[in-house]
C-alpha atoms as a PDB file:
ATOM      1  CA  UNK A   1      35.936 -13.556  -1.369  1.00  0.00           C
ATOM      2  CA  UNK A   2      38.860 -15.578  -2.257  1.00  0.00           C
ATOM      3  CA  UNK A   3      39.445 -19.336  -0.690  1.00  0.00           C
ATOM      4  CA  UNK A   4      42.273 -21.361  -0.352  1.00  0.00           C
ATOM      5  CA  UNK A   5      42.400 -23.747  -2.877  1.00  0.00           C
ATOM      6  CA  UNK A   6      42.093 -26.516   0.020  1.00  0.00           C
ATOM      7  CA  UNK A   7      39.142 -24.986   1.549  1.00  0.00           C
ATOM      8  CA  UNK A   8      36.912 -24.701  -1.590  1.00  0.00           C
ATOM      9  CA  UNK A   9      36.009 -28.404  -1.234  1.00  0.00           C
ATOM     10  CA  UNK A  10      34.626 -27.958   2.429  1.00  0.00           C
ATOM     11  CA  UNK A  11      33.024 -24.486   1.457  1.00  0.00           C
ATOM     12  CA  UNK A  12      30.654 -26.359  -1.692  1.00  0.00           C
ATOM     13  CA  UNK A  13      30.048 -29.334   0.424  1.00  0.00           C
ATOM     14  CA  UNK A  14      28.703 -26.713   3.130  1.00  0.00           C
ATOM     15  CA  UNK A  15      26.673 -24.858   0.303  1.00  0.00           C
ATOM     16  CA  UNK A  16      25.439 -28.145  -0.788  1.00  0.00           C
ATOM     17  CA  UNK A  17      24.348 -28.514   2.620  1.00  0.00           C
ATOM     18  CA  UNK A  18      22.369 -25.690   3.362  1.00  0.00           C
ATOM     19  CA  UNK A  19      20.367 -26.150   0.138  1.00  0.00           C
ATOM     20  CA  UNK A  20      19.659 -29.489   0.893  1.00  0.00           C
ATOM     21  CA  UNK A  21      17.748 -28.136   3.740  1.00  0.00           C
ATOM     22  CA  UNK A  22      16.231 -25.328   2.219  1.00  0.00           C
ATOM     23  CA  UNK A  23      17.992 -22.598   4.055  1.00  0.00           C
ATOM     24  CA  UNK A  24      18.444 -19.808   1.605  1.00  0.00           C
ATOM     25  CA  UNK A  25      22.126 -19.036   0.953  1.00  0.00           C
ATOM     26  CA  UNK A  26      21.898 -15.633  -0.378  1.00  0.00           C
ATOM     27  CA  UNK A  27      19.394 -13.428   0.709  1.00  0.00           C
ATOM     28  CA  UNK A  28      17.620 -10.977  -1.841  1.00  0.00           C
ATOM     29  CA  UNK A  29      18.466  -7.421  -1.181  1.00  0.00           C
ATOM     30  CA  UNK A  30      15.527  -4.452  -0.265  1.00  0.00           C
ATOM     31  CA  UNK A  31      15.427  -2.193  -3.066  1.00  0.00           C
ATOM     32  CA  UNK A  32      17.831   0.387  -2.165  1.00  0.00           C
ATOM     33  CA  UNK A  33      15.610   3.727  -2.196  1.00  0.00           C
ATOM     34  CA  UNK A  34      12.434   2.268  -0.567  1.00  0.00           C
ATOM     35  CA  UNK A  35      10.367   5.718   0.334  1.00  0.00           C
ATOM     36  CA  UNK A  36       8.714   5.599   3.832  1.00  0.00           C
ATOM     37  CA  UNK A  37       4.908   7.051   4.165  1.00  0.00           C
ATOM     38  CA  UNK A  38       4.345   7.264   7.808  1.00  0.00           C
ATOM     39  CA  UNK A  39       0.592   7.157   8.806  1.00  0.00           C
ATOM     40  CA  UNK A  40      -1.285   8.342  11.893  1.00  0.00           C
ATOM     41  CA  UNK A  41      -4.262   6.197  12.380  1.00  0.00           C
ATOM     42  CA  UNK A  42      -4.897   7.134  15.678  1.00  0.00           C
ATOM     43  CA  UNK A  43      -8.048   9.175  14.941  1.00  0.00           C
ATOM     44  CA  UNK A  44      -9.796   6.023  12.643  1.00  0.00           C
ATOM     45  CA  UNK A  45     -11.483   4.877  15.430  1.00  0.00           C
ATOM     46  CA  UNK A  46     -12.926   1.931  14.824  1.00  0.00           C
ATOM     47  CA  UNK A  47     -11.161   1.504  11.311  1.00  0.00           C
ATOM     48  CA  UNK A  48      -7.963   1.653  13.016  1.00  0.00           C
ATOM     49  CA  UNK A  49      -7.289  -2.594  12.561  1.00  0.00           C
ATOM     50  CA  UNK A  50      -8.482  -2.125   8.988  1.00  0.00           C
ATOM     51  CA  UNK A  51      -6.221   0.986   8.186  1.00  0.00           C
ATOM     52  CA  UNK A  52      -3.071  -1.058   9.632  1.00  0.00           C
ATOM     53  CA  UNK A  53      -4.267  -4.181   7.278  1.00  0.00           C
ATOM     54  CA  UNK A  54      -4.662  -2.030   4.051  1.00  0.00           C
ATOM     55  CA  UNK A  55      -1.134  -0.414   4.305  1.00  0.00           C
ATOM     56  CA  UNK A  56       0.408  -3.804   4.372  1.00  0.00           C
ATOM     57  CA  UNK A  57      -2.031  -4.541   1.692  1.00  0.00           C
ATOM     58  CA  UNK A  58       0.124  -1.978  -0.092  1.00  0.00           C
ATOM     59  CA  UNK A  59       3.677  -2.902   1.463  1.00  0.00           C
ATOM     60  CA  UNK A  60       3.136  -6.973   0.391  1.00  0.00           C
ATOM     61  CA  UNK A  61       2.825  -5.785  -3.353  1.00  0.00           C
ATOM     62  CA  UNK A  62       5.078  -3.061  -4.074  1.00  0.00           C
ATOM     63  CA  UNK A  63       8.735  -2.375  -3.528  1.00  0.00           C
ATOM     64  CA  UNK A  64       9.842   1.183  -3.820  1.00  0.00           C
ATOM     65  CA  UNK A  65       7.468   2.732  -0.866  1.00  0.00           C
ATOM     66  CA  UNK A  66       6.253   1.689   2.315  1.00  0.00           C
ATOM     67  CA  UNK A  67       3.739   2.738   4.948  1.00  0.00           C
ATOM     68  CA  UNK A  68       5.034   2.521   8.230  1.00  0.00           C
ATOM     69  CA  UNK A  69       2.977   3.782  11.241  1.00  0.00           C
ATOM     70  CA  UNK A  70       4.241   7.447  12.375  1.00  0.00           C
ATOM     71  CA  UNK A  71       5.949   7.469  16.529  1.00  0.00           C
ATOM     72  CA  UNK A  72       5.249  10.260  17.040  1.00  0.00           C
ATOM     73  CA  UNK A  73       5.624  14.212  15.335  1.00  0.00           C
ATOM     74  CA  UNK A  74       4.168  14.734  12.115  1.00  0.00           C
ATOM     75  CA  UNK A  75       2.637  12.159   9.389  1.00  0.00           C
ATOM     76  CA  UNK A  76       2.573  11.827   5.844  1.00  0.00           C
ATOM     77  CA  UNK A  77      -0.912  10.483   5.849  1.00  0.00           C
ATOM     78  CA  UNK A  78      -3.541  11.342   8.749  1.00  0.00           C
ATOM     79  CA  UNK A  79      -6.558   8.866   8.830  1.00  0.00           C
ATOM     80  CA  UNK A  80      -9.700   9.992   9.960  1.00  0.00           C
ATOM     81  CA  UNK A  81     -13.393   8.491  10.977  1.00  0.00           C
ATOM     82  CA  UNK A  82     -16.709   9.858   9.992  1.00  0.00           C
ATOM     83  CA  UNK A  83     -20.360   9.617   9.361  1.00  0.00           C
ATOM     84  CA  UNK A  84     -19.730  10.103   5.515  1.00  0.00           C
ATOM     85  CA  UNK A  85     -18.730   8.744   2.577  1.00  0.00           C
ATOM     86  CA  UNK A  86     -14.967   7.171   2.612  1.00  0.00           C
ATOM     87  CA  UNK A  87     -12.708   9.552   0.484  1.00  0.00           C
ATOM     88  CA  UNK A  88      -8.865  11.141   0.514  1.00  0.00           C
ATOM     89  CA  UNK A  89      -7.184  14.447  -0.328  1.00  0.00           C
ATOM     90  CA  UNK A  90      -3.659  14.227  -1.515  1.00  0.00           C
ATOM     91  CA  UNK A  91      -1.501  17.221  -0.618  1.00  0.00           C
ATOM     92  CA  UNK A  92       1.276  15.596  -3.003  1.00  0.00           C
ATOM     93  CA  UNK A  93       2.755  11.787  -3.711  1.00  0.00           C
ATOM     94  CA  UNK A  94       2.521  10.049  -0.521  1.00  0.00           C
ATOM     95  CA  UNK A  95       1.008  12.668   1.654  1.00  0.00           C
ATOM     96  CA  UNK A  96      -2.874  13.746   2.645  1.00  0.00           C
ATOM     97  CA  UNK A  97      -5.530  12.597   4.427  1.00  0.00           C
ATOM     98  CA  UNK A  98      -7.834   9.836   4.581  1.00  0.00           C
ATOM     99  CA  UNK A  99     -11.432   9.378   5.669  1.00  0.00           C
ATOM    100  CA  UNK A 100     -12.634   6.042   6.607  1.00  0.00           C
ATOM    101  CA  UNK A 101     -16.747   6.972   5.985  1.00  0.00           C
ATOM    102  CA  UNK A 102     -18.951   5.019   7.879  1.00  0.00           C
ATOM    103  CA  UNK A 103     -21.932   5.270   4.866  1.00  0.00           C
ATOM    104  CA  UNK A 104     -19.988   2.575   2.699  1.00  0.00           C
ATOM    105  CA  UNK A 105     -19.288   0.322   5.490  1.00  0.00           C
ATOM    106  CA  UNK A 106     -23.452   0.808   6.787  1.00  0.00           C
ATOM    107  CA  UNK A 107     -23.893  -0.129   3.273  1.00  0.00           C
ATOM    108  CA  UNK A 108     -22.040  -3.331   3.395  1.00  0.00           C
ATOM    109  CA  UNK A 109     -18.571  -2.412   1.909  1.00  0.00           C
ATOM    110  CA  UNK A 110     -15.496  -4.609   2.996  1.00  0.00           C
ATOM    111  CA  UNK A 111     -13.195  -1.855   5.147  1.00  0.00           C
ATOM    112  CA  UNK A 112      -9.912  -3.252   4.623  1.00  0.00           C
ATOM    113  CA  UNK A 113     -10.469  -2.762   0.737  1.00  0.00           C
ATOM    114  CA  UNK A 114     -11.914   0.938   1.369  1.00  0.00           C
ATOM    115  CA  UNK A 115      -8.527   0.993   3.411  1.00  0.00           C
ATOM    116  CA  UNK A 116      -6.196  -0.406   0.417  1.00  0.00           C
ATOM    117  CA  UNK A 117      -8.052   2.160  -1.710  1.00  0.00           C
ATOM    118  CA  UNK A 118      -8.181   5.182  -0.319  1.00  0.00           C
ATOM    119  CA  UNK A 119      -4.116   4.353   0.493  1.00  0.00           C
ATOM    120  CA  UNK A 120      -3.860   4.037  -3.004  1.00  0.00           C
ATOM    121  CA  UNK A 121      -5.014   7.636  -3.706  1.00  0.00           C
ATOM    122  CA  UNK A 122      -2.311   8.476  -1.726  1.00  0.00           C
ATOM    123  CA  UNK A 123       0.350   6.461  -3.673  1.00  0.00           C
ATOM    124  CA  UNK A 124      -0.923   8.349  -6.885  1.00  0.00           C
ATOM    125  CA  UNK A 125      -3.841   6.096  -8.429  1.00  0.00           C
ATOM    126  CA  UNK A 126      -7.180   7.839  -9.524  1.00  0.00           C
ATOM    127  CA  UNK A 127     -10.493   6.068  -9.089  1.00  0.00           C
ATOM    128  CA  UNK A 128     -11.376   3.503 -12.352  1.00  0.00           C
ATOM    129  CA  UNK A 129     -14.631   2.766 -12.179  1.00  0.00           C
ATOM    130  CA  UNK A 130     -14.829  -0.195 -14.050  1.00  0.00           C
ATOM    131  CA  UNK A 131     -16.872  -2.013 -11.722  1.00  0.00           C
ATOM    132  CA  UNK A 132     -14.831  -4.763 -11.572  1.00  0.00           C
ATOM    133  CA  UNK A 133     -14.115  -6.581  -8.104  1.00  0.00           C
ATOM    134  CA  UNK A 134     -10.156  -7.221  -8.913  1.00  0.00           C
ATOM    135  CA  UNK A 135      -9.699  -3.937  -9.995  1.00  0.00           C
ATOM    136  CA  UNK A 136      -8.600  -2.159  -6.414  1.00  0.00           C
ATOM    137  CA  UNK A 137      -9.059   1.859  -7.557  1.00  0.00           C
ATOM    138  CA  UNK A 138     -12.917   0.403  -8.909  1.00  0.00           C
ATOM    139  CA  UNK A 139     -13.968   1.506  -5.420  1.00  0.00           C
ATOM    140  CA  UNK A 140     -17.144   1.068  -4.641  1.00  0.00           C
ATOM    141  CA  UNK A 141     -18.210   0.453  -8.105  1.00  0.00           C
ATOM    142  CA  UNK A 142     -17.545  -3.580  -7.983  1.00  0.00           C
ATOM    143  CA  UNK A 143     -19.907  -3.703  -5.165  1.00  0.00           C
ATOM    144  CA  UNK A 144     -20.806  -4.508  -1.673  1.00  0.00           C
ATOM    145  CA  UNK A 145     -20.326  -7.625  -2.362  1.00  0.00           C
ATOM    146  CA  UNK A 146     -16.357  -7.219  -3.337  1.00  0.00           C
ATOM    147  CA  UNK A 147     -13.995  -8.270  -0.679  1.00  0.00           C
ATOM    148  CA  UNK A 148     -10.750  -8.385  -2.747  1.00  0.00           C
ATOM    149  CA  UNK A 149      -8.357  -5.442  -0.859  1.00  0.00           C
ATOM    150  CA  UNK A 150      -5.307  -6.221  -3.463  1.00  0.00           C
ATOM    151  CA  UNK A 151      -4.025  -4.324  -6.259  1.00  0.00           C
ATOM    152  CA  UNK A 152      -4.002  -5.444  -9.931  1.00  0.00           C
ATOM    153  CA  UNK A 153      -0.496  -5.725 -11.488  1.00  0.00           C
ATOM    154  CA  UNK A 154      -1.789  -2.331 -13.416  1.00  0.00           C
ATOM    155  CA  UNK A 155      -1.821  -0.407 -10.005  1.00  0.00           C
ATOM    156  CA  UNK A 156       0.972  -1.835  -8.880  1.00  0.00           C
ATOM    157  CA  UNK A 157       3.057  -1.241 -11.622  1.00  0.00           C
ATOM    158  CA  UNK A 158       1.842   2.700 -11.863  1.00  0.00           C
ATOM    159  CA  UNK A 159       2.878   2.841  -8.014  1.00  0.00           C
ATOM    160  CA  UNK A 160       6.152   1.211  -8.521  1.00  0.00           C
ATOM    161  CA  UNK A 161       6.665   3.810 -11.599  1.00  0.00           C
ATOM    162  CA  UNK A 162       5.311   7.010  -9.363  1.00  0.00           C
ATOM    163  CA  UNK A 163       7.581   6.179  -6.537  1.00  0.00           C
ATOM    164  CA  UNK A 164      10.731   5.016  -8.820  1.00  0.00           C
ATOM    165  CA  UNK A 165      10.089   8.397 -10.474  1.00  0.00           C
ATOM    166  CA  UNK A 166       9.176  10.879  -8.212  1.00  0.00           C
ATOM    167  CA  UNK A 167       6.307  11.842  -9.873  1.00  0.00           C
ATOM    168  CA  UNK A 168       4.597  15.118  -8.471  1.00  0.00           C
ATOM    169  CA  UNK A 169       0.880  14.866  -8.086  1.00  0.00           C
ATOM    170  CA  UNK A 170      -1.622  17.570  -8.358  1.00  0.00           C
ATOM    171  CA  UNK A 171      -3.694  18.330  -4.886  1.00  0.00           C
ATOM    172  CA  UNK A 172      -6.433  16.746  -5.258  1.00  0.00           C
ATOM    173  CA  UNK A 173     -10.030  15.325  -3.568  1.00  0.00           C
ATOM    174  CA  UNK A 174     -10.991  11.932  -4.118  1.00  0.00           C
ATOM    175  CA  UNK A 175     -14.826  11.079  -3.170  1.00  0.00           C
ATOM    176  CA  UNK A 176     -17.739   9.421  -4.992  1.00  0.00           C
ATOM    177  CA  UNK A 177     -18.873  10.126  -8.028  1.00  0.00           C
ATOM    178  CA  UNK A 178     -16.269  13.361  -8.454  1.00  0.00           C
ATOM    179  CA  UNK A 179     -12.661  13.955  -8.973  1.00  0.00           C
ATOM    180  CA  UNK A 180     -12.681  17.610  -7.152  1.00  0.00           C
ATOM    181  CA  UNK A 181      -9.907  19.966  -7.548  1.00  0.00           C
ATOM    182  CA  UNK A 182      -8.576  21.496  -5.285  1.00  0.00           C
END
């Protein structure tokens, strides 16, 4: 934008202005090819609340997909509730199905972070077992006792790359203790 050479004065003093009071002048832009997951929840049943808080889990910490509940038709990602143990089959990067088991949760586990996880199988992470609480994809190896529902900059960085990429994913089963193929 070009300004008259008299109005430039009364354009920096407004500038100056605005940062004085902390209003942001330029706004940062959305990454451009942000990929949408849309999720049905509607069969989580009592999970639902903890489904909804681990895909914005997932859309506070990465910038190149985003889960958005589905209105209406088909969705990506179809979240489920049963008497088992929490798990998810991917069909292919950002589609499948979750199950929100109730076993982990009788056994103490945190159900946003089985949420955040099982999401994350979805967005193309495997399980790491490590056992360690800030590692997301540990699962249920950290412990009952874990609460943390965030990534590590590790996972986020592979989802960021799987997503910037288009990387095609393998169908595949996640549930404890085996990686199943399908």
């Amino acid at each position: 934008m070009i300004l008259p050479r008299t109005l430039r004065p009364v354009f920096g003093v407004l500038i100056a202005f605005l940062l004085a009071l902390g209003v942001p002048v330029v706004a940062t832009a959305a990454p451009e090819n942000v990929r949408v997951v849309t999720y049905d929840a509607s069969q989580a049943a009592e999970f639902r609340d903890a489904v909804d808080a681990g895909a914005q889990v997932w859309n506070d910490n990465v910038q190149n997909v985003r889960f958005e509940p589905a209105s209406g038709g088909a969705a990506d990602v179809v979240v489920l509730a049963d008497d088992g143990w929490p798990r998810a089959e991917v069909i292919g990067l950002g589609q499948g199905r979750v199950w929100m088991g109730r076993q982990a949760v009788n056994e103490g586990h945190d159900t946003v972070r089985i949420a955040a996880h099982e999401l994350g199988h979805i967005l193309g992470l495997p399980d790491n077992r490590t056992g360690v609480c800030e590692d997301l994809m540990s699962g249920a190896s950290a412990g009952p006792q874990c609460k943390n529902s965030k990534p590590n900059p590790e996972e986020i960085a592979e989802v960021e790359r799987n997503f910037a990429e288009g990387v095609r994913i393998a169908p595949r089963l996640y549930r404890e203790g085996v990686l199943a193929l399908r």
